[in-house]
Protein backbone atom coordinates (compact mmCIF):
# COMPACT_ATOMS: atom_id res chain seq x y z
CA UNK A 1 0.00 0.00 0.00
CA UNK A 2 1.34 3.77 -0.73
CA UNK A 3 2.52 5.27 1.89
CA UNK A 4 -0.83 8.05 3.18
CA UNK A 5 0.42 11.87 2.19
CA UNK A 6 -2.06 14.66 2.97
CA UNK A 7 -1.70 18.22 2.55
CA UNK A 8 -0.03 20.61 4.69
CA UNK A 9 -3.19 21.96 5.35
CA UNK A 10 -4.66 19.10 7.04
CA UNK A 11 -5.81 18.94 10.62
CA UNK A 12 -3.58 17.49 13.69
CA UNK A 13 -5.76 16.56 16.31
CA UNK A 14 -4.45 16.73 19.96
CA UNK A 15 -5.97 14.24 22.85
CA UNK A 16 -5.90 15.98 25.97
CA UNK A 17 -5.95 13.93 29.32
CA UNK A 18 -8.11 16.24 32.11
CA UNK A 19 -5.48 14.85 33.91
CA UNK A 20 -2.86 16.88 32.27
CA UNK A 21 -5.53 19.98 31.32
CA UNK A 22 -6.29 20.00 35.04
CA UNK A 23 -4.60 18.92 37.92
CA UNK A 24 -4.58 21.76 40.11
CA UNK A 25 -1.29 22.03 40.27
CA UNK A 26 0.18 25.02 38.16
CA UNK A 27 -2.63 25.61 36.01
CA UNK A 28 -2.88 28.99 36.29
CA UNK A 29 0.84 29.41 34.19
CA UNK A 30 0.06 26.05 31.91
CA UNK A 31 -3.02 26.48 30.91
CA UNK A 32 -2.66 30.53 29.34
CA UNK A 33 0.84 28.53 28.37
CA UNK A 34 -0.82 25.75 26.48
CA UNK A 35 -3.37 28.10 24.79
CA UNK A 36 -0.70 30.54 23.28
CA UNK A 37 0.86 27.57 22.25
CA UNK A 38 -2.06 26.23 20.35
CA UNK A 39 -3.06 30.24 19.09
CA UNK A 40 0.80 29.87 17.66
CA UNK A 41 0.34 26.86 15.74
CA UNK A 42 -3.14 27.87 14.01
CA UNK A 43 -2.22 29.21 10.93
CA UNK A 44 -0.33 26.41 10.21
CA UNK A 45 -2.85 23.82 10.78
CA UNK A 46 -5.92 23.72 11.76
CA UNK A 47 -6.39 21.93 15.58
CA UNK A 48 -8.98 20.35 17.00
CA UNK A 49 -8.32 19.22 20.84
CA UNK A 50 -10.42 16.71 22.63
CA UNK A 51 -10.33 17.37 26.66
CA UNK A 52 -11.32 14.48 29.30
CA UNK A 53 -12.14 14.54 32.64
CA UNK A 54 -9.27 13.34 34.24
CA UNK A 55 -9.27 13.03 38.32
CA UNK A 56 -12.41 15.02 39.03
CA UNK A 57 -14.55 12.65 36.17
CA UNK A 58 -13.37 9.17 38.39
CA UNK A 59 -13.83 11.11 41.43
CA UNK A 60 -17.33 11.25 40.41
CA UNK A 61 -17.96 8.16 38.61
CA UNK A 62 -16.51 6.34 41.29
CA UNK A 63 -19.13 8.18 44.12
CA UNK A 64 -22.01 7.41 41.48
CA UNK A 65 -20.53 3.93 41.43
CA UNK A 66 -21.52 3.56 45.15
CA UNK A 67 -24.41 5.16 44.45
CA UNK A 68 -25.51 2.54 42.14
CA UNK A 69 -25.40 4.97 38.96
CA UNK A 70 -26.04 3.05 35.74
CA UNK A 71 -22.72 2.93 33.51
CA UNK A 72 -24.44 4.51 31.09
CA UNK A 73 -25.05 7.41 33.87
CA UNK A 74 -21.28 7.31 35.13
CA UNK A 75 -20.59 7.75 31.61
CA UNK A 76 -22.19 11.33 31.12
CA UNK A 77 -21.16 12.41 34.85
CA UNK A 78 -17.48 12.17 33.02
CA UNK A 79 -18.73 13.79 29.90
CA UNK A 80 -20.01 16.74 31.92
CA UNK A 81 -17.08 17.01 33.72
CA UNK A 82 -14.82 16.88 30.03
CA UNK A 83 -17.14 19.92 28.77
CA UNK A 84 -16.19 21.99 31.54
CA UNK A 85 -12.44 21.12 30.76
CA UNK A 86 -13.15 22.26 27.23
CA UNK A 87 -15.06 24.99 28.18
CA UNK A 88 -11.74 26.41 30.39
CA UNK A 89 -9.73 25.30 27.37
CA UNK A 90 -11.61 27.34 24.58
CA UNK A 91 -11.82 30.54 26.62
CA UNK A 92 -8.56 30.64 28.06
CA UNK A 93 -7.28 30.51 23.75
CA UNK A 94 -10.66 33.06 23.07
CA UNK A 95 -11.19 33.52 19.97
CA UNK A 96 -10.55 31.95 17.06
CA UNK A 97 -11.75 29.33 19.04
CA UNK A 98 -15.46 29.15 19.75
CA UNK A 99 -16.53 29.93 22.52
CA UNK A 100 -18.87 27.07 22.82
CA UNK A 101 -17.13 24.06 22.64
CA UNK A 102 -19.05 21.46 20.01
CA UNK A 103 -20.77 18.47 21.96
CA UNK A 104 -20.82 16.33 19.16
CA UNK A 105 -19.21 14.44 16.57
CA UNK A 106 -20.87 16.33 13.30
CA UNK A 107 -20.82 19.44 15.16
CA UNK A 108 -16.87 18.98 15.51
CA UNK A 109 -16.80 18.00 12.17
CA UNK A 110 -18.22 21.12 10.75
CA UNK A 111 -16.57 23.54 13.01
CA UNK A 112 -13.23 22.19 12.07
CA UNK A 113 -13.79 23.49 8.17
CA UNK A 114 -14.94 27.21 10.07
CA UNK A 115 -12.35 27.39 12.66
CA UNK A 116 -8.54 27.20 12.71
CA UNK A 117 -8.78 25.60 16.06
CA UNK A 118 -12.05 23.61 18.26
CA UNK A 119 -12.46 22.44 21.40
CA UNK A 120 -14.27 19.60 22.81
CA UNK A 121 -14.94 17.31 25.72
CA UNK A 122 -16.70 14.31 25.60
CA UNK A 123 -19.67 13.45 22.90
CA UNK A 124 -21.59 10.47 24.58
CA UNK A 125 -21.18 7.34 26.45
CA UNK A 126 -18.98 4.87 25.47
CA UNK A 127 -17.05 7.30 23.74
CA UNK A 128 -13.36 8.37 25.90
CA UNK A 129 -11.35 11.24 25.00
CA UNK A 130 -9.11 8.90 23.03
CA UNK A 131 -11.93 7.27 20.96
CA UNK A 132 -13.31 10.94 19.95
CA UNK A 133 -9.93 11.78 19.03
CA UNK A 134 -9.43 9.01 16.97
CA UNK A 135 -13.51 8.83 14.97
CA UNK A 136 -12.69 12.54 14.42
CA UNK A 137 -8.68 11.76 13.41
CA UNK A 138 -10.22 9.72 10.69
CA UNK A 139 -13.51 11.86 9.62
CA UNK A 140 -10.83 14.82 9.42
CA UNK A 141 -8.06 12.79 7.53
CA UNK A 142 -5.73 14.18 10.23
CA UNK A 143 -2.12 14.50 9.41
CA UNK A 144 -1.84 13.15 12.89
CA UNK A 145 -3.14 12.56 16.56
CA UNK A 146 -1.00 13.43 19.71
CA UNK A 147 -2.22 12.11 22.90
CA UNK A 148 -1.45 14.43 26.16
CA UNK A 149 -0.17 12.22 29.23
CA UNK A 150 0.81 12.67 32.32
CA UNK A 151 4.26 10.56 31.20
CA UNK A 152 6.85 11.41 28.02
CA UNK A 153 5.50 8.33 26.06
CA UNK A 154 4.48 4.68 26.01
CA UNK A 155 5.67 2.47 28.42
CA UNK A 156 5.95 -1.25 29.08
CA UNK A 157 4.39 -0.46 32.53
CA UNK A 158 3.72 2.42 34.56
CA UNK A 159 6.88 4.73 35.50
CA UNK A 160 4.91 6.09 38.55
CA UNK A 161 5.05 3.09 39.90
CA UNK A 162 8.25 1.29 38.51
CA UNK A 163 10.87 3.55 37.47
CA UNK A 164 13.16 1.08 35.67
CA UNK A 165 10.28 0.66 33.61
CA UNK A 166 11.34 0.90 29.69
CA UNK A 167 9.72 3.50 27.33
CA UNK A 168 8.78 2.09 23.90
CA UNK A 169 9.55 4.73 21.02
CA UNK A 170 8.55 3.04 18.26
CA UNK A 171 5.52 0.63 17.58
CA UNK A 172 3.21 -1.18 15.15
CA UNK A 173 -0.45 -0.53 15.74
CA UNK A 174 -0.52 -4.46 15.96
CA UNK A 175 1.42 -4.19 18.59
CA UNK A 176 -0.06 -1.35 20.01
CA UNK A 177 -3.52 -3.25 19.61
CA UNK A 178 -1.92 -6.10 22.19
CA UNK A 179 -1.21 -3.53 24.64
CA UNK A 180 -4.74 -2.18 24.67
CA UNK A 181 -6.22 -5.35 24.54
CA UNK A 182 -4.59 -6.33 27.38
CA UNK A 183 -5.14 -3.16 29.54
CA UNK A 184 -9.28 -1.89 28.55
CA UNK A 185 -12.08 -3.33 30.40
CA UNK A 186 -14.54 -0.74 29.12
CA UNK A 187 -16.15 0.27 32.02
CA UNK A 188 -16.52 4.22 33.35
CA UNK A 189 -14.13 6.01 34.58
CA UNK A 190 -10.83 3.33 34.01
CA UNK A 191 -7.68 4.55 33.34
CA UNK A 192 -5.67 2.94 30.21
CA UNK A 193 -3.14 2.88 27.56
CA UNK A 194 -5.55 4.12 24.64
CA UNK A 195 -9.29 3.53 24.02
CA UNK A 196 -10.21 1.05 21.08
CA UNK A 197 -12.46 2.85 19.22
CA UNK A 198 -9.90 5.28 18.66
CA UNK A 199 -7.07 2.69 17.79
CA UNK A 200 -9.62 1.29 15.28
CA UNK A 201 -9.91 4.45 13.66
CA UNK A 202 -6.67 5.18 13.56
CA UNK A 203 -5.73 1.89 12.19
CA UNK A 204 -8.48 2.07 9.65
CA UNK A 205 -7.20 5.33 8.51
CA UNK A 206 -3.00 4.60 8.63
CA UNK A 207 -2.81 8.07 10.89
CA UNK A 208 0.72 8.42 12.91
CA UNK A 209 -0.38 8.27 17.00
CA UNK A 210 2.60 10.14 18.77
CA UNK A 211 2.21 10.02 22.63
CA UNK A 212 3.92 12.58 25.05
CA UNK A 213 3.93 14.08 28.11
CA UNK A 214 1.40 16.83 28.08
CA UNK A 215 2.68 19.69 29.86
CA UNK A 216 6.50 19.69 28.30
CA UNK A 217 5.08 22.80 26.09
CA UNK A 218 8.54 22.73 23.80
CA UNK A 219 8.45 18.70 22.95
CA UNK A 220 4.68 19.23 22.65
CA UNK A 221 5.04 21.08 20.30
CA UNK A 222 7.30 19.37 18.46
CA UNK A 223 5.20 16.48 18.15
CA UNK A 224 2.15 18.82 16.93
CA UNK A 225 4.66 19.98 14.16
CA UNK A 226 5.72 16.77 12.95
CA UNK A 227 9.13 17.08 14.32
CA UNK A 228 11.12 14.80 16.17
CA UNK A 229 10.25 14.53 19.67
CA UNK A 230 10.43 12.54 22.71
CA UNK A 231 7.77 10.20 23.28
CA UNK A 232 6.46 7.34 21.19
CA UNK A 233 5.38 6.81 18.33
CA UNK A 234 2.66 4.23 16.75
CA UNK A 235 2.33 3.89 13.13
């Protein structure tokens, strides 16, 4: 198969963890940061940034949890909480950005071809930051997707927790699909390597995943660009 070329003009999306959009620690210097970042970037590409939940979503979804919350209600107590992180996000980079983030997939879709940069948090349930990123990745023929961590890349386990732990900096997405597989149980609020409905579209589509650590601005950047960086990649 050809290798996939698309114009320069083409879309990068960017996955952002509410983990890494908001942690409460420092955001009032990352997030103006982050925005003049993405304001910088605009007229280069157009952007279109996904925010999730992060801590404050599972601190919810696991008190509706004990609550006895339906998943599918867990589900949109995390969506509500990725809105607000969107909503933060979009106003903080004012305009061109609208000021009301989209809620949906078409609505994302069609703001993209108005706007030199979007903002969105989550759609509906079943549907993780990741997996938006990746069904719009693919409706957008993205030049790429960069996913936001709170780590600088793709690991063979967690480096919060094992520091010898190796980073991986280049990968297959069959590989990549063994990883996933082996870390997603699908229910609300989990934490995991990369949603599968976002690695299928991805895969589907042959768009470059690069994963980094979110709030290293400079190597963020990078990344974004199409530069090299440090972090992983998944092709």
């Amino acid at each position: 198969m050809p290798e996939r070329v698309e114009p320069a003009s083409a879309p990068v999306v960017l996955s952002m963890g509410g983990s890494v959009l908001v942690t409460g620690e420092g955001d009032e210097r990352y997030l103006p940061e982050l925005a003049t970042l993405l304001r910088r970037l605009s007229p280069n590409f157009p952007l279109v940034v996904t925010a999730g939940g992060g801590r404050v979503a599972r601190d919810y979804i696991r008190l509706g949890r004990a609550m006895g919350l339906t998943e599918t209600e867990l589900d949109e107590l995390g969506i509500d909480v990725s809105r607000l992180n969107a909503r933060l996000l979009a106003s903080v980079i004012g305009p061109p950005c609208p000021a009301h983030p989209a809620g949906s997939l078409a609505e994302a879709v069609r703001d993209a071809h108005r706007s030199r940069i979007i903002v969105l948090g989550g759609t509906e349930p079943g549907h993780t930051t990741d997996g938006v990123a990746g069904l719009l990745a693919e409706r957008l023929r993205a030049q790429r997707l960069v996913n936001a961590t709170r780590v600088p890349g793709l690991f063979e386990r967690d480096p919060r927790k094992d520091p010898s732990a190796r980073r991986i900096d280049r990968l297959d997405y069959a590989g990549f699909r063994r990883m996933v597989d082996a870390a997603v149980s699908g229910t609300a609020g989990q934490q995991f390597v990369f949603d599968r409905l976002g690695l299928e579209a991805l895969t589907r589509a042959h768009i470059p995943l690069r994963i980094v650590e979110g709030r290293d601005l400079p190597n963020l950047e990078r990344a974004l660009r199409g530069e090299a960086f440090i972090g992983t990649e998944i092709r």
